[in-house]
Protein backbone atom coordinates (compact mmCIF):
# COMPACT_ATOMS: atom_id res chain seq x y z
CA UNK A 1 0.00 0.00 0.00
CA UNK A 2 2.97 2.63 1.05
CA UNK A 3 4.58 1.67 -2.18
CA UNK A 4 1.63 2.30 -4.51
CA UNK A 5 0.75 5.63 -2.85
CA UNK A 6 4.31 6.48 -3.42
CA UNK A 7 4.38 5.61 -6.71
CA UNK A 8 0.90 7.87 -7.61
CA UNK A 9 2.73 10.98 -5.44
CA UNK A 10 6.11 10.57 -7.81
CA UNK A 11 3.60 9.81 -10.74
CA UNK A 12 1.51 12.91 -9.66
CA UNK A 13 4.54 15.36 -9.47
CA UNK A 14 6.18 13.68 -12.73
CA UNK A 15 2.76 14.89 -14.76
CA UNK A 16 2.74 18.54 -13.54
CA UNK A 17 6.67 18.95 -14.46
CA UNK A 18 6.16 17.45 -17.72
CA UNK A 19 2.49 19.34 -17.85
CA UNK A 20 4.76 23.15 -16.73
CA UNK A 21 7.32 22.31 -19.44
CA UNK A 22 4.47 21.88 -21.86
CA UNK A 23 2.92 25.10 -21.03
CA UNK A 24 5.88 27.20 -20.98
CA UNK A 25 6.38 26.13 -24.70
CA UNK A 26 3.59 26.44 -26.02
CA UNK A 27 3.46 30.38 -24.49
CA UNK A 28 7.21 30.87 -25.79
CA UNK A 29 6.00 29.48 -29.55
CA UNK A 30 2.93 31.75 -29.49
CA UNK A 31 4.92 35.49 -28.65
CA UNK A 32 8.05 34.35 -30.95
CA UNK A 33 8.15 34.48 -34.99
CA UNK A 34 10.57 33.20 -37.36
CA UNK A 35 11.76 36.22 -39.55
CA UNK A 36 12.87 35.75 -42.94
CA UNK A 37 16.42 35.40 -41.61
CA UNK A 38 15.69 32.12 -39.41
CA UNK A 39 16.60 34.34 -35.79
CA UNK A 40 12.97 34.29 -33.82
CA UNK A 41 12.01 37.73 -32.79
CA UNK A 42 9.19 38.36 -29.87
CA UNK A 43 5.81 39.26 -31.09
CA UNK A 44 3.23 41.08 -29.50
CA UNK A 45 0.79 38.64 -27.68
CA UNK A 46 -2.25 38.30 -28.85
CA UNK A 47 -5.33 39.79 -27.58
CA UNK A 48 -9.53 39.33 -28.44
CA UNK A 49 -11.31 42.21 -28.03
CA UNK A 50 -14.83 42.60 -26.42
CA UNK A 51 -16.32 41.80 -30.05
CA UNK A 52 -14.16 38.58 -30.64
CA UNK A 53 -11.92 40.82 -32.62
CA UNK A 54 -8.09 40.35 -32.58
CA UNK A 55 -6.37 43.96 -31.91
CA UNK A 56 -5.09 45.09 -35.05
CA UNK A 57 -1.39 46.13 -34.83
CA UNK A 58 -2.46 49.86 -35.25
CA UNK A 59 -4.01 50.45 -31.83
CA UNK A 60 -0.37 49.74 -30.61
CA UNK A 61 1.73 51.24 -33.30
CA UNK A 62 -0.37 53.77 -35.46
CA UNK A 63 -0.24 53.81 -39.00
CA UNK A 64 1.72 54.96 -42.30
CA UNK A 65 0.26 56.03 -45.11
CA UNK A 66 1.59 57.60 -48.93
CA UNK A 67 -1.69 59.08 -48.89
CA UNK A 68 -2.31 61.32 -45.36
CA UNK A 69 -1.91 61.12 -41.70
CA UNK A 70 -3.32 58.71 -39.19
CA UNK A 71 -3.89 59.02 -35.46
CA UNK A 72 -4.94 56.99 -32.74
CA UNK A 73 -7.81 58.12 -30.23
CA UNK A 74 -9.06 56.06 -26.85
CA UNK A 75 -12.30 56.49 -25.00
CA UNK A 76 -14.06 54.20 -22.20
CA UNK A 77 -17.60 55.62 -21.48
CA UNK A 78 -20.76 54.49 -20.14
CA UNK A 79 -22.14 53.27 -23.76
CA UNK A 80 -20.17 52.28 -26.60
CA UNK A 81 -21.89 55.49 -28.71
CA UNK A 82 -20.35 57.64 -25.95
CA UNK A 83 -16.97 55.69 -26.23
CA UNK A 84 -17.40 55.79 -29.91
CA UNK A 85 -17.62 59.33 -29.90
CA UNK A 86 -15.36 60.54 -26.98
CA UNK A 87 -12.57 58.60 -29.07
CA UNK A 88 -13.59 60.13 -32.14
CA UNK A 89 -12.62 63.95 -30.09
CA UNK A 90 -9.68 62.13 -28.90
CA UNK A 91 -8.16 60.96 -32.42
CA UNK A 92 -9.08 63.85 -33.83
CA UNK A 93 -7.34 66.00 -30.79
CA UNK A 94 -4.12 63.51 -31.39
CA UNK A 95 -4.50 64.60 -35.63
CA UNK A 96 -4.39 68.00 -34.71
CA UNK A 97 -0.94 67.75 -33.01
CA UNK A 98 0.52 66.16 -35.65
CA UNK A 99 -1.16 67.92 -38.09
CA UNK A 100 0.62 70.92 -36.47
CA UNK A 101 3.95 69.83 -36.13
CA UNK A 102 4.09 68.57 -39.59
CA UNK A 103 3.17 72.04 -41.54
CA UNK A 104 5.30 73.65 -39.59
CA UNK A 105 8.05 71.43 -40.40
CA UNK A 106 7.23 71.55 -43.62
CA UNK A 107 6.74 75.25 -43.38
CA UNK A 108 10.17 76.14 -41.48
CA UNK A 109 11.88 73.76 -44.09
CA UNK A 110 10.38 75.86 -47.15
CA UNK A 111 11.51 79.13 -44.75
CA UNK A 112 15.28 77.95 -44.98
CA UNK A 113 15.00 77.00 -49.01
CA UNK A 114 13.19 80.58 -49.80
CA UNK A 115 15.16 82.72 -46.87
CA UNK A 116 12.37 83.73 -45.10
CA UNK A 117 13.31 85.46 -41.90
CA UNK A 118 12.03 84.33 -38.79
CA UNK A 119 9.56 86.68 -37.32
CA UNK A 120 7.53 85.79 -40.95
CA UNK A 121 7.87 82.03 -39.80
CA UNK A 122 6.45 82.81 -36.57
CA UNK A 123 3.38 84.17 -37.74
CA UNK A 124 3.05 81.30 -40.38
CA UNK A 125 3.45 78.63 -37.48
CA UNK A 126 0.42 80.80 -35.42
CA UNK A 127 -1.42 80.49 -38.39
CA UNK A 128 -0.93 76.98 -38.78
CA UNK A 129 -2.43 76.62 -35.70
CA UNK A 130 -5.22 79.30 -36.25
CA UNK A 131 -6.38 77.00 -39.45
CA UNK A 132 -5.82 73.21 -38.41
CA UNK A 133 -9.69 73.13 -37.51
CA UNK A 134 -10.30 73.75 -40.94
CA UNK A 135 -7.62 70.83 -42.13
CA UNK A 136 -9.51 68.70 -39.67
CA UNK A 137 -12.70 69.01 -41.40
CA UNK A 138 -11.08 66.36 -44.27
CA UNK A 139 -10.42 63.86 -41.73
CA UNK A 140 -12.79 60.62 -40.74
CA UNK A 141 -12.90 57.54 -39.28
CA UNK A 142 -10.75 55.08 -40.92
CA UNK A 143 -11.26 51.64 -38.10
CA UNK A 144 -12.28 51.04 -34.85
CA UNK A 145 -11.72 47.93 -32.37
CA UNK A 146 -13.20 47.50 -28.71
CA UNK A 147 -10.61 46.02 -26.28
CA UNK A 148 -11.34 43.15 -23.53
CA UNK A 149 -12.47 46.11 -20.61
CA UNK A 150 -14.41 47.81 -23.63
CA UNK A 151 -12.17 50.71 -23.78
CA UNK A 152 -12.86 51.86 -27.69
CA UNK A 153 -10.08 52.44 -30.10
CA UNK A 154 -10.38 54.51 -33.09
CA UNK A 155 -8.21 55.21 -36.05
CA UNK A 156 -8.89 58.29 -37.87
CA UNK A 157 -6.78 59.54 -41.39
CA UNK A 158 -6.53 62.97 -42.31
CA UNK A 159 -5.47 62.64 -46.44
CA UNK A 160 -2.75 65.27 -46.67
CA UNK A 161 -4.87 66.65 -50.06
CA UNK A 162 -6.76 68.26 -47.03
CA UNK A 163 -3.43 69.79 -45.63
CA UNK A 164 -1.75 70.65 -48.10
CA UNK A 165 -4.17 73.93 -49.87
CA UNK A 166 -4.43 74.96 -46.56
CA UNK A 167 -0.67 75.09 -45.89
CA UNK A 168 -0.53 77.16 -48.90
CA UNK A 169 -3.05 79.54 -48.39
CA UNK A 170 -0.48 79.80 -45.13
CA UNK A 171 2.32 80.99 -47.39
CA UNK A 172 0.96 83.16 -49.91
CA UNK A 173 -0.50 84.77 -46.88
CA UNK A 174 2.79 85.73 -45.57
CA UNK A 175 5.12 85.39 -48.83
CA UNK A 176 4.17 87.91 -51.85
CA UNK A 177 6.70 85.83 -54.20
CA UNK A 178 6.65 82.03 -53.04
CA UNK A 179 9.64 80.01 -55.16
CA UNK A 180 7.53 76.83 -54.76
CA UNK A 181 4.61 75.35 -53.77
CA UNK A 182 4.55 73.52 -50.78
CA UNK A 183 3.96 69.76 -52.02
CA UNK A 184 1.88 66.57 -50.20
CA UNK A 185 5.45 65.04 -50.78
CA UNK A 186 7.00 67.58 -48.60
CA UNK A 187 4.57 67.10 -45.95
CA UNK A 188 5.22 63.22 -46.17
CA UNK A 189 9.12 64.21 -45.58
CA UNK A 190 8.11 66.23 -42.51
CA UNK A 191 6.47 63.54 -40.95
CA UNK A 192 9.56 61.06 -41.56
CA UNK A 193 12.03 64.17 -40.47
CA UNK A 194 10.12 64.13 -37.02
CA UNK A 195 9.44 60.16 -36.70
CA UNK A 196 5.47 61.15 -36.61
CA UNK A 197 5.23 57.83 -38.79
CA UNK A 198 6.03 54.69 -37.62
CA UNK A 199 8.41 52.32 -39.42
């Protein structure tokens, strides 16, 4: 009898090592990924949102686009209209800031190939931030997801065809001879100049 109850106890405690090794491998093989190289790089784990949704990798790391700028915005409300909306204001308020930054990068970048001095840049930057409501008025709702507390995620794009008339109305406002047009490809190179993209 003491030998069989020792054998079940060794038994017992030889399953739940071999059952911990078991587990600890399978949750190393699900947050590693082979690259194209062979060498296994850590992945983000994986997580199902509220509406059996896996989060898409922009909630975590934004979004690049040829075409405009995208932000991210957050809300957790009462209702999901309420959350839906409060992270609508939130993207929007995130779009705005870069929005910002980027014209007047682009801006103070067309100020040192034209020689503009800088009190003129100064009131082109206030203006930029006078008229990004107005640039905002292009942007939308591009994706949503709902995470696993029901916090709601929103990704909203801004196409830089909305930024860029308005970032030269900015110019010949302040320049009576512009040597070029501020271009959507020179707004694209502000946003890589200031790592507003993610790469």
């Amino acid at each position: 009898m003491r030998k069989s109850v020792t054998l079940l106890a060794v038994l017992a405690a030889a399953l739940f090592v071999t059952s911990c090794s078991t587990t600890k491998k399978v949750a190393k093989t699900e947050t590693e990924e082979k690259t194209s190289t062979g060498t296994s790089k850590t992945a983000a784990p994986k997580v199902i949102g509220a509406e059996g949704v896996e989060r898409p990798d922009w909630v975590m790391l934004g979004q690049e686009s040829d075409d405009g700028i995208y932000a991210v915005g957050s809300a957790k409300m009462s209702t999901m209209q309420n959350s839906l909306k409060a992270a609508r204001v939130n993207g929007r308020a995130e779009l705005a800031n870069t929005v910002q930054t980027t014209v007047k990068s682009a801006i103070a970048t067309y100020a040192e190939d034209t020689g503009i001095p800088s009190d003129t840049l100064n009131y082109m930057e206030e203006a930029t931030v006078a008229k990004t409501d107005a640039m905002l008025q292009g942007s939308k709702q591009s994706d949503y997801w709902v995470g696993p507390d029901s916090t709601v995620y929103v990704l909203m794009f801004l196409p830089y065809k909305a930024v860029v008339p308005a970032t030269n109305e900015i110019v010949k406002d302040y320049v009576k001879d512009p040597k070029s047009e501020i271009t959507e490809q020179k707004v694209a190179e502000a946003l890589k100049k200031y790592n507003l993209t993610t790469e």
